[in-house]
C-alpha atoms as a PDB file:
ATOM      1  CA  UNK A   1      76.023 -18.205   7.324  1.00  0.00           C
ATOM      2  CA  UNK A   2      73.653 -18.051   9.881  1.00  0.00           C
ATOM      3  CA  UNK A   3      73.581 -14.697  10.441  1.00  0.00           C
ATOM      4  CA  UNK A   4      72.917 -13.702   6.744  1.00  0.00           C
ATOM      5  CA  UNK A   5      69.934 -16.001   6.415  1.00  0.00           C
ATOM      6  CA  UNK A   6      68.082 -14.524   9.652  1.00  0.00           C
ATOM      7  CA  UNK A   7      69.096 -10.844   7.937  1.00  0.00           C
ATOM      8  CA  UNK A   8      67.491 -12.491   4.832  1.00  0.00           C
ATOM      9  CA  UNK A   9      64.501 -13.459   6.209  1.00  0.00           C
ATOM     10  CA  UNK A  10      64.051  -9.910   8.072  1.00  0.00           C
ATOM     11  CA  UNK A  11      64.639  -8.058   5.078  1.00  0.00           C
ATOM     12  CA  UNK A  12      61.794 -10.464   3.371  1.00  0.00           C
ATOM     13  CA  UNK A  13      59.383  -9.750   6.492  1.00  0.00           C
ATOM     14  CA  UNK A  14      59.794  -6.367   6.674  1.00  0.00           C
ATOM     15  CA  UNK A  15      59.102  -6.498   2.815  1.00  0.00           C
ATOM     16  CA  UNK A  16      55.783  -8.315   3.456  1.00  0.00           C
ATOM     17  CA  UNK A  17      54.366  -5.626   6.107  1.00  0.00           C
ATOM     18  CA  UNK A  18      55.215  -2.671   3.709  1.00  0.00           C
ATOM     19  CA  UNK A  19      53.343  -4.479   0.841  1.00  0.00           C
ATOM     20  CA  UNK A  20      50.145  -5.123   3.499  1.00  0.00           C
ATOM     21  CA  UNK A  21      50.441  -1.866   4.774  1.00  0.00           C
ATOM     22  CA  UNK A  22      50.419   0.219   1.295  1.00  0.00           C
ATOM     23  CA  UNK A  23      47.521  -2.524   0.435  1.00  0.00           C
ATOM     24  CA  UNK A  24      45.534  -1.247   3.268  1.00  0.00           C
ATOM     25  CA  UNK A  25      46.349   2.103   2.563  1.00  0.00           C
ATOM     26  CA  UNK A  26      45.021   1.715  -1.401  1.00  0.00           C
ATOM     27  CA  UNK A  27      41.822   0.144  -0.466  1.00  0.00           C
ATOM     28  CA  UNK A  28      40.866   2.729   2.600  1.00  0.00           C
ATOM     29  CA  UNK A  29      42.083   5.450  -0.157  1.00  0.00           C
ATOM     30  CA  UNK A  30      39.543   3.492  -2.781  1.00  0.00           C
ATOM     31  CA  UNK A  31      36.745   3.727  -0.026  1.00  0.00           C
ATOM     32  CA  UNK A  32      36.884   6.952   0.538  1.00  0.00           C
ATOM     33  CA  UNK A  33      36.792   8.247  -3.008  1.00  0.00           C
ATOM     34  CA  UNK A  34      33.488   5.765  -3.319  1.00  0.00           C
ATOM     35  CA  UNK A  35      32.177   7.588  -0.133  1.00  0.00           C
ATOM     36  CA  UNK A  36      32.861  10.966  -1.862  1.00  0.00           C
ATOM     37  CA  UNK A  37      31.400  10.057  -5.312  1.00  0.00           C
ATOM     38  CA  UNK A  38      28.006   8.672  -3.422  1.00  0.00           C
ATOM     39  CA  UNK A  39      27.637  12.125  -1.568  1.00  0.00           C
ATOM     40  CA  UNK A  40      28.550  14.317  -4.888  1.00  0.00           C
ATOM     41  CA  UNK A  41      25.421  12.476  -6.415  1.00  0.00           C
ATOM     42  CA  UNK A  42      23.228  12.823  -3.317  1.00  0.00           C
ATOM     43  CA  UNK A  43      23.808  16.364  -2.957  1.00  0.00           C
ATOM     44  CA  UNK A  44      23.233  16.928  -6.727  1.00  0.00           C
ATOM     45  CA  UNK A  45      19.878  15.668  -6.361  1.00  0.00           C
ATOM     46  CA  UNK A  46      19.133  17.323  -3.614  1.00  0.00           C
ATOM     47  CA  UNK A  47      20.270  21.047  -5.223  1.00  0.00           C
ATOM     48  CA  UNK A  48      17.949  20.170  -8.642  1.00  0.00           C
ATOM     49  CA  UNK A  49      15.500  19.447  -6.283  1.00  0.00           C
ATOM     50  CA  UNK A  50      15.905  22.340  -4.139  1.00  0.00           C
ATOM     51  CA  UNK A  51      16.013  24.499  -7.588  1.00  0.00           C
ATOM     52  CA  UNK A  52      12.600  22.837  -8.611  1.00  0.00           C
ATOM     53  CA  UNK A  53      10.780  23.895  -5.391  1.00  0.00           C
ATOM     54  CA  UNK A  54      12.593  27.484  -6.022  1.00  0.00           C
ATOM     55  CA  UNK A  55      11.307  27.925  -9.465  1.00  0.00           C
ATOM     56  CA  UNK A  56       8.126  25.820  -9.534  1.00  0.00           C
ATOM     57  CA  UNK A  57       7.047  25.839  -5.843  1.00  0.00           C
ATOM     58  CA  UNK A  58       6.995  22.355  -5.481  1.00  0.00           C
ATOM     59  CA  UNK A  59       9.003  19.117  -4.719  1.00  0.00           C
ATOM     60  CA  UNK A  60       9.146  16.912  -7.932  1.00  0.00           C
ATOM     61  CA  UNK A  61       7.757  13.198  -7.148  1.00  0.00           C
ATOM     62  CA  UNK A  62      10.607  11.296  -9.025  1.00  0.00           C
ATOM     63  CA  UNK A  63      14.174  11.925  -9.910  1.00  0.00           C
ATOM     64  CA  UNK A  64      12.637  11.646 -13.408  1.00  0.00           C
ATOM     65  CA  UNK A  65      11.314  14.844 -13.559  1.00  0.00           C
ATOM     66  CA  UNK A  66      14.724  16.031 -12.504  1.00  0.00           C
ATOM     67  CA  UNK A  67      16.307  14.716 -15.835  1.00  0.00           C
ATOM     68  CA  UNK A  68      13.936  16.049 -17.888  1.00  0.00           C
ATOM     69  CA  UNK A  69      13.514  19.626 -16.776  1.00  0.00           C
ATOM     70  CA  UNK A  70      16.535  20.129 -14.558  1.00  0.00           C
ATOM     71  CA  UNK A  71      19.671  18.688 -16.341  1.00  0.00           C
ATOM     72  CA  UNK A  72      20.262  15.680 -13.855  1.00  0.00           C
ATOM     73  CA  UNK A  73      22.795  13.087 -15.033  1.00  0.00           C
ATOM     74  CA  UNK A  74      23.023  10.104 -12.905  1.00  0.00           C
ATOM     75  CA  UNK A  75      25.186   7.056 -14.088  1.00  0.00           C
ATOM     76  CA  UNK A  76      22.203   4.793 -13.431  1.00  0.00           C
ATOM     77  CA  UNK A  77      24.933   1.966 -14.329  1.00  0.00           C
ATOM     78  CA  UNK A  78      27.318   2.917 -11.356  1.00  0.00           C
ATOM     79  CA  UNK A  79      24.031   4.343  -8.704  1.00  0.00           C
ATOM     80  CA  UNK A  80      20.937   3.058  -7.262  1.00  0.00           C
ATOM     81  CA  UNK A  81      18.821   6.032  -5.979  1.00  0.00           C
ATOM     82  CA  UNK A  82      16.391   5.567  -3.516  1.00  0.00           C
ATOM     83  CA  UNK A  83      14.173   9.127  -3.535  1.00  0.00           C
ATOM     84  CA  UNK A  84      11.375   8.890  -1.278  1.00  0.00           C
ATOM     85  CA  UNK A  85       8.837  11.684  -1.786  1.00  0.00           C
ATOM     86  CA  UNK A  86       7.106  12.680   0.803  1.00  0.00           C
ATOM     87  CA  UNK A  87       5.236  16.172  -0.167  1.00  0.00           C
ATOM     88  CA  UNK A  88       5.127  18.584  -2.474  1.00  0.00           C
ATOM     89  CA  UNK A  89       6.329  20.628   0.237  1.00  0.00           C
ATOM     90  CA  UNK A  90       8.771  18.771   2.095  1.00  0.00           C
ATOM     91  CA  UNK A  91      12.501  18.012   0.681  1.00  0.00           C
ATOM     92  CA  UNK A  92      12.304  14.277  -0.428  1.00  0.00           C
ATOM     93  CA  UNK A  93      14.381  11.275   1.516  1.00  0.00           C
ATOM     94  CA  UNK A  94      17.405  10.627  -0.696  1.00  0.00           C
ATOM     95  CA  UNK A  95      19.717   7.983  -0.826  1.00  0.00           C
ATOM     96  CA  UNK A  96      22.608   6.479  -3.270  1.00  0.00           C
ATOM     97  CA  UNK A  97      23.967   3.295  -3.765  1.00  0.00           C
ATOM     98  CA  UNK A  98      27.070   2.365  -5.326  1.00  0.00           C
ATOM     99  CA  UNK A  99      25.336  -0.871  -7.816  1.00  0.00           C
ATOM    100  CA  UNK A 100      26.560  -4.518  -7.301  1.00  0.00           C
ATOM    101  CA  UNK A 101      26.502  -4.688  -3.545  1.00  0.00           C
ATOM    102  CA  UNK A 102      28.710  -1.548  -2.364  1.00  0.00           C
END
């Protein structure tokens, strides 16, 4: 009797660490994909900005002017951009933010 309840209680342990370990594995899989999605929008900013200064000769001085003449869809609901411009000459500081803290 003894010996099936500490084979019980194994068998529940060993449960437990597979659950936390495919729970750690989900969330560092989530956190990448979040990482990915930031840099996807960063970089398309920066390549309709890089085609503005190709056609136009010129940095644009707002992400704006990106949506209007250049096609740029951001999911402002999902993204706070930071684009700092600095020249009409020099590439502009970019940065995204996953909204609500992330």
């Amino acid at each position: 009797m003894m010996k099936h309840s500490i084979r019980l209680i194994l068998q529940l342990l060993a449960f437990v660490c597979m659950l936390v370990i495919f729970a750690i594995g989900f969330q560092k899989t989530d956190t990448t994909v979040d990482e990915k999605n930031l840099d996807r929008v960063k970089q398309a900013i920066q390549k309709a900005a890089l085609e503005c200064y190709s056609t136009e000769g010129f940095y644009p001085e707002d992400v704006s002017y990106l949506k209007e003449h250049y096609g740029l869809y951001l999911q402002e609901d999902l993204y706070k951009v930071r684009y700092e411009y600095v020249g009409s000459n020099i590439m502009p500081e970019t940065s995204v933010y996953r909204k609500g803290g992330n």
